[in-house]
N, C-alpha and C. Protein backbone atom coordinates (compact mmCIF):
# COMPACT_ATOMS: atom_id res chain seq x y z
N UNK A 1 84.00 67.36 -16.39
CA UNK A 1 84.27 66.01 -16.87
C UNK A 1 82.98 65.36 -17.32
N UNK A 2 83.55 64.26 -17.81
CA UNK A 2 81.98 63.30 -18.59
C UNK A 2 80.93 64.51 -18.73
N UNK A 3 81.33 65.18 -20.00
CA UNK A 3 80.72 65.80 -21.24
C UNK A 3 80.27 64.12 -22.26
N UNK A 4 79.09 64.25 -22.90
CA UNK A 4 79.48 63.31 -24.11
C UNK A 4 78.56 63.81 -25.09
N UNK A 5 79.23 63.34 -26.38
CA UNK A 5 78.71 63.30 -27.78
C UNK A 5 78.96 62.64 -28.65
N UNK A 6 77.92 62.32 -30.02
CA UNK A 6 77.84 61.03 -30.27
C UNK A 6 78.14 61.47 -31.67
N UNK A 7 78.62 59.98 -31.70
CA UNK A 7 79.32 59.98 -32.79
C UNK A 7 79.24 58.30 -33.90
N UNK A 8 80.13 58.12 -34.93
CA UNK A 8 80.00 56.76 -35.22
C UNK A 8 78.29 56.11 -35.09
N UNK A 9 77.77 56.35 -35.82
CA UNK A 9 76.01 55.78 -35.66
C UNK A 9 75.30 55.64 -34.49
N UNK A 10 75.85 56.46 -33.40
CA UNK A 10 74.97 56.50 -31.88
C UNK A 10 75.85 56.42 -30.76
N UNK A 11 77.24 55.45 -31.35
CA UNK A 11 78.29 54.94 -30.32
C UNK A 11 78.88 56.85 -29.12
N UNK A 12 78.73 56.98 -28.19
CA UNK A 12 79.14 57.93 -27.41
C UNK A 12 80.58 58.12 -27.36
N UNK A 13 81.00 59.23 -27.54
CA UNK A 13 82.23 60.37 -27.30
C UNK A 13 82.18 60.49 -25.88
N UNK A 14 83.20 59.46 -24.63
CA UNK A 14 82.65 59.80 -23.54
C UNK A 14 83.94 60.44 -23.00
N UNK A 15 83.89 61.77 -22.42
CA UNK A 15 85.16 62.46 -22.36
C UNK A 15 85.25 63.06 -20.61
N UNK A 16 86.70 62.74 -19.94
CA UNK A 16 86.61 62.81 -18.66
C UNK A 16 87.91 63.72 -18.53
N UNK A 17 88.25 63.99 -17.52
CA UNK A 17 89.71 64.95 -16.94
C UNK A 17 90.94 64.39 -17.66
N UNK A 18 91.44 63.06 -18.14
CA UNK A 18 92.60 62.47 -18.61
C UNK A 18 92.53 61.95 -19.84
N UNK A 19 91.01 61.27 -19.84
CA UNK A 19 90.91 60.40 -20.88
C UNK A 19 89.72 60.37 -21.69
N UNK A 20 89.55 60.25 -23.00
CA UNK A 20 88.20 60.59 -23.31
C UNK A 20 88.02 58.90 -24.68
N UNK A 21 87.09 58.62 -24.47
CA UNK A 21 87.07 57.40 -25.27
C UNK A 21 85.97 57.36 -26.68
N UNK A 22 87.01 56.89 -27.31
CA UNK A 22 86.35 57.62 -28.76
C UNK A 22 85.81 56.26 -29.31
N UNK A 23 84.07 56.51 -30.22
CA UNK A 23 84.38 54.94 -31.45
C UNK A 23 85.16 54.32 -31.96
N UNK A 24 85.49 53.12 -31.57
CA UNK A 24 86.31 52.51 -32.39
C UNK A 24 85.92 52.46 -33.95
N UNK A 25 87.29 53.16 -34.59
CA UNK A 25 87.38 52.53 -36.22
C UNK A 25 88.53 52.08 -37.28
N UNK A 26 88.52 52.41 -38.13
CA UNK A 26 89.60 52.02 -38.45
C UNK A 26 90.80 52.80 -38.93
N UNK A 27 90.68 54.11 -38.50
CA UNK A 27 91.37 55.38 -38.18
C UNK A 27 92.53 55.55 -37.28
N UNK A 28 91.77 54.54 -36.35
CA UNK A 28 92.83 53.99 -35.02
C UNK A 28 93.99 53.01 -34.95
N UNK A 29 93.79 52.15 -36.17
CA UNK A 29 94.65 51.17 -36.48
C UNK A 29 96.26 50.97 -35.78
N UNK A 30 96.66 52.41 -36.75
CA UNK A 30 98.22 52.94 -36.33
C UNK A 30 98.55 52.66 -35.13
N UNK A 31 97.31 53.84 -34.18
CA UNK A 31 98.02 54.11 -33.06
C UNK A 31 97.61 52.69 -32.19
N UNK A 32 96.57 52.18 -32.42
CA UNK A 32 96.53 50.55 -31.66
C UNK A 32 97.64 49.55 -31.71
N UNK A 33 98.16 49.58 -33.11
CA UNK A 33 98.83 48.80 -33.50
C UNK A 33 100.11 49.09 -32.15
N UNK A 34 100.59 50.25 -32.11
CA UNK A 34 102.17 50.56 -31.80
C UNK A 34 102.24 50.28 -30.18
N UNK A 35 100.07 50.69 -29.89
CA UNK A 35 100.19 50.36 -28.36
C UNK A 35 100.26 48.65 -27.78
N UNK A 36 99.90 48.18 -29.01
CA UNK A 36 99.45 46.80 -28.78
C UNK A 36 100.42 45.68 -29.32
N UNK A 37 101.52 45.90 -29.20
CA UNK A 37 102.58 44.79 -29.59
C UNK A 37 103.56 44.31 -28.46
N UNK A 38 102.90 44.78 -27.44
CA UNK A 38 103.65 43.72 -26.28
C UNK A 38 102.99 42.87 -25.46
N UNK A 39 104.05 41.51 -25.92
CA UNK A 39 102.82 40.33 -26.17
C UNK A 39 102.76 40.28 -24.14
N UNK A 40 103.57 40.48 -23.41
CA UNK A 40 103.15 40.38 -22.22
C UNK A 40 101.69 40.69 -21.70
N UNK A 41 101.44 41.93 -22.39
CA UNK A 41 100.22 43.38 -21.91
C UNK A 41 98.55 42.01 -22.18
N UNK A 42 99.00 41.08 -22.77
CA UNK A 42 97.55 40.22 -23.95
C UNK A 42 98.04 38.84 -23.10
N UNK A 43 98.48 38.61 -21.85
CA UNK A 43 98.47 37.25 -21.73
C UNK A 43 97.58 36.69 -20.84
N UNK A 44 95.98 37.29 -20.59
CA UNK A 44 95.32 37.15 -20.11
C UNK A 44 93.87 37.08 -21.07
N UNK A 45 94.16 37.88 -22.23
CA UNK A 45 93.06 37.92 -23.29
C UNK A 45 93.15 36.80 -23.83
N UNK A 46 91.67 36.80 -24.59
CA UNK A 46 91.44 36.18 -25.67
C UNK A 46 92.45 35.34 -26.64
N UNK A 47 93.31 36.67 -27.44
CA UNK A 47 94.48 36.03 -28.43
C UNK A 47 95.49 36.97 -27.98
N UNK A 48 96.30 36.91 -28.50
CA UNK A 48 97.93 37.57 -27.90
C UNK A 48 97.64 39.19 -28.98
N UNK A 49 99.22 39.33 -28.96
CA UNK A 49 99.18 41.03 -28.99
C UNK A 49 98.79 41.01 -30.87
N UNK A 50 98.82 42.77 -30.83
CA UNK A 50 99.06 42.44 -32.53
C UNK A 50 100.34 42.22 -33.08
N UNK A 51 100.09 41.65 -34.23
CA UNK A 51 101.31 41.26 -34.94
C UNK A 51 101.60 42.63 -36.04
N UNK A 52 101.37 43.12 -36.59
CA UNK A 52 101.28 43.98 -37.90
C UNK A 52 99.81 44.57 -38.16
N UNK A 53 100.12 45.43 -38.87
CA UNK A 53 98.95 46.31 -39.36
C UNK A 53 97.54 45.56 -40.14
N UNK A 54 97.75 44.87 -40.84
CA UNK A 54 96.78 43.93 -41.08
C UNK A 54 95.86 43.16 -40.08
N UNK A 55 96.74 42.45 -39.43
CA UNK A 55 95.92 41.89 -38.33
C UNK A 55 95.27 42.74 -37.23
N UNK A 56 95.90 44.27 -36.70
CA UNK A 56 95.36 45.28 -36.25
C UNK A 56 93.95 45.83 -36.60
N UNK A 57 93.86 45.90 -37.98
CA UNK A 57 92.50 46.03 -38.65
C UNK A 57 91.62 44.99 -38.94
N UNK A 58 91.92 43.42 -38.90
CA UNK A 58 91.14 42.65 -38.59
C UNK A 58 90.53 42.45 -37.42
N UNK A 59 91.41 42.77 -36.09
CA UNK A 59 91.13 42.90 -35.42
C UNK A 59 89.43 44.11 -34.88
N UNK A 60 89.89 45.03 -35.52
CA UNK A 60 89.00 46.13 -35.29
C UNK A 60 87.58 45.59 -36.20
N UNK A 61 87.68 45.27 -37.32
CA UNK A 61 86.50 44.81 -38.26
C UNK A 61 85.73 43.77 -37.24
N UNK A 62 86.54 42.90 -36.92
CA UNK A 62 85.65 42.07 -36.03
C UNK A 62 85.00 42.31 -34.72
N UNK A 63 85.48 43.55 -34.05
CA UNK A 63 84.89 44.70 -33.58
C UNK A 63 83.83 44.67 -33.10
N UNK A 64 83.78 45.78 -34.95
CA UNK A 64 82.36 46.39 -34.95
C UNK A 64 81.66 45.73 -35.79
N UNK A 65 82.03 44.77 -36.70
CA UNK A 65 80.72 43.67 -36.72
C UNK A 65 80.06 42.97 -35.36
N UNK A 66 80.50 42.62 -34.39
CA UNK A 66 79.80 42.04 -33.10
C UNK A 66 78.49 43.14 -33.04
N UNK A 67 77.41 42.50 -33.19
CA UNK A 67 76.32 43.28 -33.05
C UNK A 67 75.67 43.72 -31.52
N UNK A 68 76.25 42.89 -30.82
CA UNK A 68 75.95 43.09 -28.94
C UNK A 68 77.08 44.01 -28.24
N UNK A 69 77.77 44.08 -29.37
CA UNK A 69 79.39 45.35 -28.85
C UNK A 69 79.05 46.68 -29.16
N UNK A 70 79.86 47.73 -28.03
CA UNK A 70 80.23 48.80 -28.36
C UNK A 70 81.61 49.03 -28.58
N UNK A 71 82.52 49.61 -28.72
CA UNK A 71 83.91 49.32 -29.34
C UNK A 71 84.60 50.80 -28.81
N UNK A 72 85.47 51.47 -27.92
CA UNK A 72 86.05 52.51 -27.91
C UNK A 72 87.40 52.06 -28.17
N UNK A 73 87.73 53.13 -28.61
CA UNK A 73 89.83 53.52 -28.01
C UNK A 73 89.88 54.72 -27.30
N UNK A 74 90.83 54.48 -26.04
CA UNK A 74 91.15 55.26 -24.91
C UNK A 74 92.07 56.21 -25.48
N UNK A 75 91.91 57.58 -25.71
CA UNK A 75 92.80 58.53 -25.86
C UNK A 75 93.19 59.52 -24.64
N UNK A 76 94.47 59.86 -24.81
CA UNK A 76 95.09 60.40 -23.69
C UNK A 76 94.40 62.27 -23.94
N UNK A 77 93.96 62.85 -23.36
CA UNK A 77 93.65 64.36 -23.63
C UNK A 77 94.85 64.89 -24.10
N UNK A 78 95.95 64.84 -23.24
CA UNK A 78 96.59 66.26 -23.49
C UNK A 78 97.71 65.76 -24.78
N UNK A 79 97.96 64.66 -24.75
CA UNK A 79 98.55 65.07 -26.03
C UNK A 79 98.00 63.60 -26.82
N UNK A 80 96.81 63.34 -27.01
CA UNK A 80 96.06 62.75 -28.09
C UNK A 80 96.40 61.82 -28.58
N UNK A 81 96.69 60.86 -27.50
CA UNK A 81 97.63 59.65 -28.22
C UNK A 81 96.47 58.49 -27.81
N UNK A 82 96.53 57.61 -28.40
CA UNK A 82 95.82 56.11 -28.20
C UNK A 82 96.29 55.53 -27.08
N UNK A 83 96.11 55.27 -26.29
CA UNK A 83 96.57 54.55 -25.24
C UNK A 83 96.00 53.24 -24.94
N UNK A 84 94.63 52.63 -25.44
CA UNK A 84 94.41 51.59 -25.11
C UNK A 84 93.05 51.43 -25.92
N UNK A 85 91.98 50.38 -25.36
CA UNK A 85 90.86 50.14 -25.74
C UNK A 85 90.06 49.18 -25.15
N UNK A 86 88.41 49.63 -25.12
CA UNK A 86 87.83 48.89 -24.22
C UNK A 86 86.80 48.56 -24.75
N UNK A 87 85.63 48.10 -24.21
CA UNK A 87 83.95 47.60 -25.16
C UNK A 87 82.97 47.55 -24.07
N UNK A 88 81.70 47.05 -24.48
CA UNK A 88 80.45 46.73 -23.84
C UNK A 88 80.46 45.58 -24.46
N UNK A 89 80.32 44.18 -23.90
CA UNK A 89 79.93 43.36 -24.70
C UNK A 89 78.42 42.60 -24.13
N UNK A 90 77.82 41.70 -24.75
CA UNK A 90 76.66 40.90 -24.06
C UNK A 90 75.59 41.80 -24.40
N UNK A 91 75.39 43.21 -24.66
CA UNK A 91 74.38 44.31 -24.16
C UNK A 91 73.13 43.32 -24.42
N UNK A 92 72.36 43.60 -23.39
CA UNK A 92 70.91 43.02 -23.72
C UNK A 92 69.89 44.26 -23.15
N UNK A 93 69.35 44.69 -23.96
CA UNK A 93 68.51 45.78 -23.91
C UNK A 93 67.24 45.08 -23.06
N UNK A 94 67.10 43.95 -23.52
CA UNK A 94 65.26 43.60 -23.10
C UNK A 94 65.76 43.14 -21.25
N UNK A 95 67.19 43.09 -20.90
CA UNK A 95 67.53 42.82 -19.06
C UNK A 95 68.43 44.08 -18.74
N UNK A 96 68.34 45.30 -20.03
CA UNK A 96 69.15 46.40 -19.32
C UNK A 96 70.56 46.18 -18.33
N UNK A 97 71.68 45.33 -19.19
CA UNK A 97 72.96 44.72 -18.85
C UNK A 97 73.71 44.92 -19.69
N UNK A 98 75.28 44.74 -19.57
CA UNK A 98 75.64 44.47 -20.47
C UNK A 98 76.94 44.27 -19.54
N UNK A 99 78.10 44.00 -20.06
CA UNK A 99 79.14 43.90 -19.60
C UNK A 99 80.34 44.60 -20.08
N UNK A 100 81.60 44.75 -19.10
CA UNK A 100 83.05 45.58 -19.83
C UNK A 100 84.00 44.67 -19.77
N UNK A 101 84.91 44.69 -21.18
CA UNK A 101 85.71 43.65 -21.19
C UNK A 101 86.59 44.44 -22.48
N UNK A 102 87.45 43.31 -22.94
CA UNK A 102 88.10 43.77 -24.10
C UNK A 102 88.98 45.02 -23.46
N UNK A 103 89.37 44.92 -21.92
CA UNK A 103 90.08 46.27 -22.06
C UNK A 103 91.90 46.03 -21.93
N UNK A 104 92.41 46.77 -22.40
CA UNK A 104 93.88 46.82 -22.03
C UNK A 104 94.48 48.02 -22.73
N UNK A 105 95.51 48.28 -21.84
CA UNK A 105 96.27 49.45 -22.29
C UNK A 105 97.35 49.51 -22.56
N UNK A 106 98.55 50.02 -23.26
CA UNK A 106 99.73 50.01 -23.57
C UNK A 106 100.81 50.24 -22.20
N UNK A 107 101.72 49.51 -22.29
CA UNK A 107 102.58 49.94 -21.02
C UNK A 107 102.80 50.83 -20.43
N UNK A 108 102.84 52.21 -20.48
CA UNK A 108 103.31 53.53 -20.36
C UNK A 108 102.08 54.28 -19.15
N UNK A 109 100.56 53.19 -19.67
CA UNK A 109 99.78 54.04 -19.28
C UNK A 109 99.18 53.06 -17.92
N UNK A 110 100.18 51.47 -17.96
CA UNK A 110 99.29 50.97 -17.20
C UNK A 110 99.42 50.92 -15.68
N UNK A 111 98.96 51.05 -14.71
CA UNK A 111 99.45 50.88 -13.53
C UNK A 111 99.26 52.86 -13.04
N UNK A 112 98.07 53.30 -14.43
CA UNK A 112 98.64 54.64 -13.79
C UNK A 112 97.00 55.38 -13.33
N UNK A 113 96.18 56.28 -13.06
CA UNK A 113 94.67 56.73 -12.97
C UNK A 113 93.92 56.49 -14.29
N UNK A 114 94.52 55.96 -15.59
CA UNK A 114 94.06 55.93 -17.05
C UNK A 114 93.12 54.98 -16.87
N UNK A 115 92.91 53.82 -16.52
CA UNK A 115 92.16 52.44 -16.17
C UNK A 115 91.20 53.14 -15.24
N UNK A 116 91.26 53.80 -14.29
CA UNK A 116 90.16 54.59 -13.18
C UNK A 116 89.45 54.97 -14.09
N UNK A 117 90.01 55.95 -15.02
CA UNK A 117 89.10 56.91 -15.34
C UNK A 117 88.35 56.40 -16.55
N UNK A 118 89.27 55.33 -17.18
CA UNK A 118 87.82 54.83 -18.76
C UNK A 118 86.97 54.09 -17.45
N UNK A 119 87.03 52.89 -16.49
CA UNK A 119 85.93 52.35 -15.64
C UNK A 119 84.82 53.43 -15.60
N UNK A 120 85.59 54.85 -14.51
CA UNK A 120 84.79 55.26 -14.08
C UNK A 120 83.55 56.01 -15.25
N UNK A 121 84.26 56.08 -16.55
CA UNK A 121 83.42 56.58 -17.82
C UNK A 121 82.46 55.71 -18.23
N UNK A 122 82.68 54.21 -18.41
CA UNK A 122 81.90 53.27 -19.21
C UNK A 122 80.90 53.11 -18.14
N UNK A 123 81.24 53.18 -16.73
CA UNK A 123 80.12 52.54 -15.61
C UNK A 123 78.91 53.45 -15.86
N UNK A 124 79.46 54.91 -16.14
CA UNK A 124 78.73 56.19 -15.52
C UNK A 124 77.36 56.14 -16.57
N UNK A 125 78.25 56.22 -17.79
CA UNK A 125 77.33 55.89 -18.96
C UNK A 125 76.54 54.80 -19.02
N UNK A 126 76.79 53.41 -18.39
CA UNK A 126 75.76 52.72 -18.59
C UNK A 126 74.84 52.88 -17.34
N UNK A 127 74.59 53.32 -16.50
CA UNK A 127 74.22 53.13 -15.65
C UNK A 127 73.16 54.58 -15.09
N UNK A 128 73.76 55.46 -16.05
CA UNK A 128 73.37 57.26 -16.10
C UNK A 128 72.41 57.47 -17.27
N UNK A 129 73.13 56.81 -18.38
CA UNK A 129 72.30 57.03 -19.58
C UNK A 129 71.60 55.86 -20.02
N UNK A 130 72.29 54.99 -19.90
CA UNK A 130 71.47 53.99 -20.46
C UNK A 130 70.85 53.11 -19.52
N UNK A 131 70.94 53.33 -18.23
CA UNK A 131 69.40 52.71 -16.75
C UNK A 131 69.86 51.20 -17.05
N UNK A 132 71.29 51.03 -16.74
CA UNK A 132 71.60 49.34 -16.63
C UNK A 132 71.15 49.14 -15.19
N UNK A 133 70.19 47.97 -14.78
CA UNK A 133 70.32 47.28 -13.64
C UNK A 133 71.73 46.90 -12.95
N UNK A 134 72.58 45.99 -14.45
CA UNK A 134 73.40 45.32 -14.19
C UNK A 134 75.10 45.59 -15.49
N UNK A 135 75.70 45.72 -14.59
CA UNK A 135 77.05 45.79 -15.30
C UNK A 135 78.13 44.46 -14.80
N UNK A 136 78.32 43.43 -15.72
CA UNK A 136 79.22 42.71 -15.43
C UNK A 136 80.82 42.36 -15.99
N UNK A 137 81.45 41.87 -15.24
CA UNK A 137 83.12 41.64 -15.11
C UNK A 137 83.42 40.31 -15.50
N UNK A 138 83.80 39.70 -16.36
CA UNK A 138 84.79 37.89 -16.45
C UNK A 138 86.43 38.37 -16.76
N UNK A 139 87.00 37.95 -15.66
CA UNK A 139 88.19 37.93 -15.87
C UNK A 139 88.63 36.17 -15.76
N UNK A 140 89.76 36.33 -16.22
CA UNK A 140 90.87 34.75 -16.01
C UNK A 140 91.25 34.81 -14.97
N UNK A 141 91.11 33.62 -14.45
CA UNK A 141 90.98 33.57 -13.11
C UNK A 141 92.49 33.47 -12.65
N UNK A 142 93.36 33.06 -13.80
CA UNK A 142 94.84 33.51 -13.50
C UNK A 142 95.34 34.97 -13.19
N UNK A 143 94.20 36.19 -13.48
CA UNK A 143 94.55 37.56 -13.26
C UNK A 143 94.46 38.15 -12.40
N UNK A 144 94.95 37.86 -11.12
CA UNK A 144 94.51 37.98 -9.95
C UNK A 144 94.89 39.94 -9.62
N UNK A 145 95.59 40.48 -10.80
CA UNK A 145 95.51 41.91 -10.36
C UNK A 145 94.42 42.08 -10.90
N UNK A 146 93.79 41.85 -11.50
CA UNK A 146 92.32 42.87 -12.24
C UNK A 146 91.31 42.09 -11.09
N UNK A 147 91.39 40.72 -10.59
CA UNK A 147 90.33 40.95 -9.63
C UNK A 147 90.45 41.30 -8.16
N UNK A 148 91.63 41.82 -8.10
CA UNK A 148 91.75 43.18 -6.87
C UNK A 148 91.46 44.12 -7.09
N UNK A 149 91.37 44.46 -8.32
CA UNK A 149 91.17 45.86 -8.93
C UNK A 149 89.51 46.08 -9.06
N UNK A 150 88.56 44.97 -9.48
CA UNK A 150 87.64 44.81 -9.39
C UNK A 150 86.91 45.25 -7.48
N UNK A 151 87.63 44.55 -7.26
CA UNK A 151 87.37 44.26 -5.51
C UNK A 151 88.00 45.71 -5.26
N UNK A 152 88.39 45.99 -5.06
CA UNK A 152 88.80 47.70 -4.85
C UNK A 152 87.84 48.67 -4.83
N UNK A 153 86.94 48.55 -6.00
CA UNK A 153 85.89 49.33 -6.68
C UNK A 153 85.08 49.22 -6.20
N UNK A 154 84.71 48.02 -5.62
CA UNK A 154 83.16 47.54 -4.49
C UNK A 154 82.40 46.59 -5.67
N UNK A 155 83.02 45.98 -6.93
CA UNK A 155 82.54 45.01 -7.76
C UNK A 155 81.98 43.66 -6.78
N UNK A 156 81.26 43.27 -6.99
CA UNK A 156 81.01 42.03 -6.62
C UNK A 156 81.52 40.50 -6.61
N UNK A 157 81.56 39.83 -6.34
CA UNK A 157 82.67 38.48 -7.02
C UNK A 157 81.59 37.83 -6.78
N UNK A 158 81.14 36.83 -7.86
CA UNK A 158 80.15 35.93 -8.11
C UNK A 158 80.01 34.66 -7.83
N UNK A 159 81.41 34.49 -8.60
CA UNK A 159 81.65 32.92 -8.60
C UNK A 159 82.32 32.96 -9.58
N UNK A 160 82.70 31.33 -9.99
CA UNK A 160 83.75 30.79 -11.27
C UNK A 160 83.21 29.91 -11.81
N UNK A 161 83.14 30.23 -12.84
CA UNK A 161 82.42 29.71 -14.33
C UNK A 161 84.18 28.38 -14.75
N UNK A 162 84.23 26.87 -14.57
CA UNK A 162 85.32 26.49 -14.74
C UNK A 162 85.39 26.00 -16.14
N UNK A 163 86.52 26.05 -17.17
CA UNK A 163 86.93 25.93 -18.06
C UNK A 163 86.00 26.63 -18.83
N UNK A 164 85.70 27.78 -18.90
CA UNK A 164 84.37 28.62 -19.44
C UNK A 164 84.67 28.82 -20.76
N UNK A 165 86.34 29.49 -20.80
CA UNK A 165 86.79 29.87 -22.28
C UNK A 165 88.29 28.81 -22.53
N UNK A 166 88.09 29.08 -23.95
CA UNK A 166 89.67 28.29 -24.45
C UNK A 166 90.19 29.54 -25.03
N UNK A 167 91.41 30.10 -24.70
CA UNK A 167 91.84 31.25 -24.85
C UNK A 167 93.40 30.71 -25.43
N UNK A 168 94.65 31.70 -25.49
CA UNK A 168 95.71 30.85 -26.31
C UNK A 168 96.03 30.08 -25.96
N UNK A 169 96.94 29.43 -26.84
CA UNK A 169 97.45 28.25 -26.25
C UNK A 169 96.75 27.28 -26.25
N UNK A 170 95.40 27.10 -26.78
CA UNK A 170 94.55 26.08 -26.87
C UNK A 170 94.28 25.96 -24.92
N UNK A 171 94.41 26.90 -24.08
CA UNK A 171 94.12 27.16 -22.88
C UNK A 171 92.41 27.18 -22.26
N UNK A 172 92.52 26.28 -21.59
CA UNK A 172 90.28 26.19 -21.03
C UNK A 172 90.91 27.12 -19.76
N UNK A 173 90.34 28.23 -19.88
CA UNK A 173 90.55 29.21 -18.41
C UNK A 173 89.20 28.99 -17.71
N UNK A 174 89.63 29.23 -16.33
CA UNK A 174 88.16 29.44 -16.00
C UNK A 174 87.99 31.30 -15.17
N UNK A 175 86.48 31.63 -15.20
CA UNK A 175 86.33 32.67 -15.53
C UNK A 175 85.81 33.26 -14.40
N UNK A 176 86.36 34.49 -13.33
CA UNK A 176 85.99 34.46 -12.26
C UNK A 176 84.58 35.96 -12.86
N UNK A 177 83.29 35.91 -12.61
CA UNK A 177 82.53 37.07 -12.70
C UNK A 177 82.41 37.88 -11.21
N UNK A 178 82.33 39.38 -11.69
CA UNK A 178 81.91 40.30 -10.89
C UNK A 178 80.49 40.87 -11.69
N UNK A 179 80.25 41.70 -10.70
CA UNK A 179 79.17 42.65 -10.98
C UNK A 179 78.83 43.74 -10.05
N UNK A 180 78.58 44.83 -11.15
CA UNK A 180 77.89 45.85 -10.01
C UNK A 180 76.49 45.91 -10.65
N UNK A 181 75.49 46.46 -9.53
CA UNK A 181 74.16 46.76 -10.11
C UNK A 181 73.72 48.01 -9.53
N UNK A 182 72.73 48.26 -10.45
CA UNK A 182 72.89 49.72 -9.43
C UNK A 182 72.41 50.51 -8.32
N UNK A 183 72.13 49.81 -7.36
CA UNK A 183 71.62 50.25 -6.27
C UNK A 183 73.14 50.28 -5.60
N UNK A 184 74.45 49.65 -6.25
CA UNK A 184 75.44 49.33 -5.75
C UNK A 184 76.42 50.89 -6.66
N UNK A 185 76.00 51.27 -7.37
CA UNK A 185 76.43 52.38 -8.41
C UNK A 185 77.13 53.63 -7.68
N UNK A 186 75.91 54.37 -6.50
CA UNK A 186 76.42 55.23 -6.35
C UNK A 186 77.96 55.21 -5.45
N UNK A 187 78.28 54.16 -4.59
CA UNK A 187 79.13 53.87 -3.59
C UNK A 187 80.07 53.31 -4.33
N UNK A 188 80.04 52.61 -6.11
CA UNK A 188 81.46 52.50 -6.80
C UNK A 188 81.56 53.74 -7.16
N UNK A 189 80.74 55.03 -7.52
CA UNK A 189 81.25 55.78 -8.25
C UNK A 189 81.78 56.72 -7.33
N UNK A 190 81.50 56.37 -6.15
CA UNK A 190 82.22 57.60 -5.09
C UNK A 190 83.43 56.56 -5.31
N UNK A 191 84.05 55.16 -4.71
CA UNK A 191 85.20 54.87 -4.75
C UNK A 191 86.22 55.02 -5.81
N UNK A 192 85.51 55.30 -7.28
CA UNK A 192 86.66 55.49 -8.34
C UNK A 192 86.85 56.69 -8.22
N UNK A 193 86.03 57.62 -7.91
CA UNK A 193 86.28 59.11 -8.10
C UNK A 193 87.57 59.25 -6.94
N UNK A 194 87.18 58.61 -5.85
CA UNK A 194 88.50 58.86 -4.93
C UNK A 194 89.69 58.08 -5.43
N UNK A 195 89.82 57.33 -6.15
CA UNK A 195 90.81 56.58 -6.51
C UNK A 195 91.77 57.64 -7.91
N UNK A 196 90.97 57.54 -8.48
CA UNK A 196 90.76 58.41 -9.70
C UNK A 196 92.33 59.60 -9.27
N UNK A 197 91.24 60.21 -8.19
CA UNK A 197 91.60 61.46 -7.83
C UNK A 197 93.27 61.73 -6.92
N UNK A 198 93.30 59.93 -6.50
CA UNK A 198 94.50 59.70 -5.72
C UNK A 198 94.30 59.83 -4.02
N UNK A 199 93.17 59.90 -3.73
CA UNK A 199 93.09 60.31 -2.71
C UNK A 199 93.06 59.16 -1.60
C-alpha cells in the first residue's frame, strides 16, 4: 500500500489497499457529477450538491486555480469508479502546514473503511513526504459525526472559531478546528491503520 507517483505538474498519485487518489481534473467531471447530486451528502459544505455538468466543471476549475490547494478524486481500486473527493488547503510551505478539507463521498461509499483510508493517505503524505509539523481540521460545528470521527483518530480539538464562515443559506457557521502534529503522527497512524483494517 501507499505506493505513489506523480502526476498532473507534481500533484501525487497516492495509492492504498481500497482507494487510490488521483489529481483532480477535468476528466473526472462525469463521474463527480453522478457521485455528487445528493443534496443531503453537501449539507455541511461550503455550497450544496452539483446541479449538472457545467456547474461540476466549474466547480473543479475553481479547484485547481486555488493556488494554496491540492485537489484529488477518491477512486475505488477494484472497479475504478469515483467515489468522492478531497484537498490540502491553506498549504504554507514557509510553517510546513496545511490542512484537509473539501472532503465528501457519494452515498454507497459513506459510512464504509473508504474515508479511513483517503485520511490515512493524505496524513501519511503530508507528514512522510512533505515534513508537515502541522495538519489541520475545520469542520461545522453542526457536524457532530465528522468531529467524532476526528476524535476517534487522536485529532486534537482546538477550539471554535464563532460565525467563522457564511456557508448556504446565507448561514454564519461556526467552525470547530482539530489538529494533528507530528510528534502526534505516529499514534494516529497506528489508530487508522487499526480502524482501516476493522480491527
Amino acid at each position: 500500500m501507499n505506493s505513489l507517483s506523480l502526476a498532473a505538474g507534481g500533484t501525487p498519485v497516492l495509492r492504498g489497499d481500497v482507494v487510490h487518489l488521483e489529481p483532480l481534473c477535468q476528466d473526472h467531471a462525469q463521474g463527480l457529477f453522478l457521485r455528487g447530486r445528493h443534496v443531503p451528502d453537501w449539507a455541511y459544505m461550503p455550497r450544496s450538491c452539483f446541479v449538472d455538468i457545467a456547474d461540476t466543471r466549474q466547480w473543479i476549475d475553481e479547484a485547481l486555480a486555488a493556488t494554496d490547494q491540492q485537489a484529488w478524486v477518491i477512486v475505488e481500486n477494484a472497479k475504478g469508479k469515483i467515489v468522492g473527493s478531497s484537498r490540502y488547503l491553506n498549504i504554507s510551505a514557509e510553517h510546513r502546514s496545511l490542512e484537509i478539507g473539501w472532503t465528501w463521498l457519494g452515498q454507497e461509499w459513506q459510512r464504509t473503511g473508504v474515508n479511513t483510508e483517503a485520511k490515512l493517505l493524505l496524513l501519511q503524505h503530508a507528514f512522510e513526504r512533505r515534513h508537515c509539523l502541522r495538519v489541520e481540521f475545520k469542520v461545522d460545528a453542526r457536524n457532530l459525526r465528522s468531529q467524532r470521527a476526528l476524535e476517534r483518530i487522536g485529532a486534537v480539538r482546538e477550539g471554535v472559531l464563532r460565525k467563522h464562515r457564511i456557508v448556504q443559506n446565507d448561514f454564519a457557521r461556526d467552525s470547530v478546528f482539530f489538529s494533528v502534529v507530528d510528534t502526534e503522527w505516529p499514534d494516529v497512524k497506528r489508530r487508522l491503520t487499526v480502524l482501516r483494517e476493522g480491527r
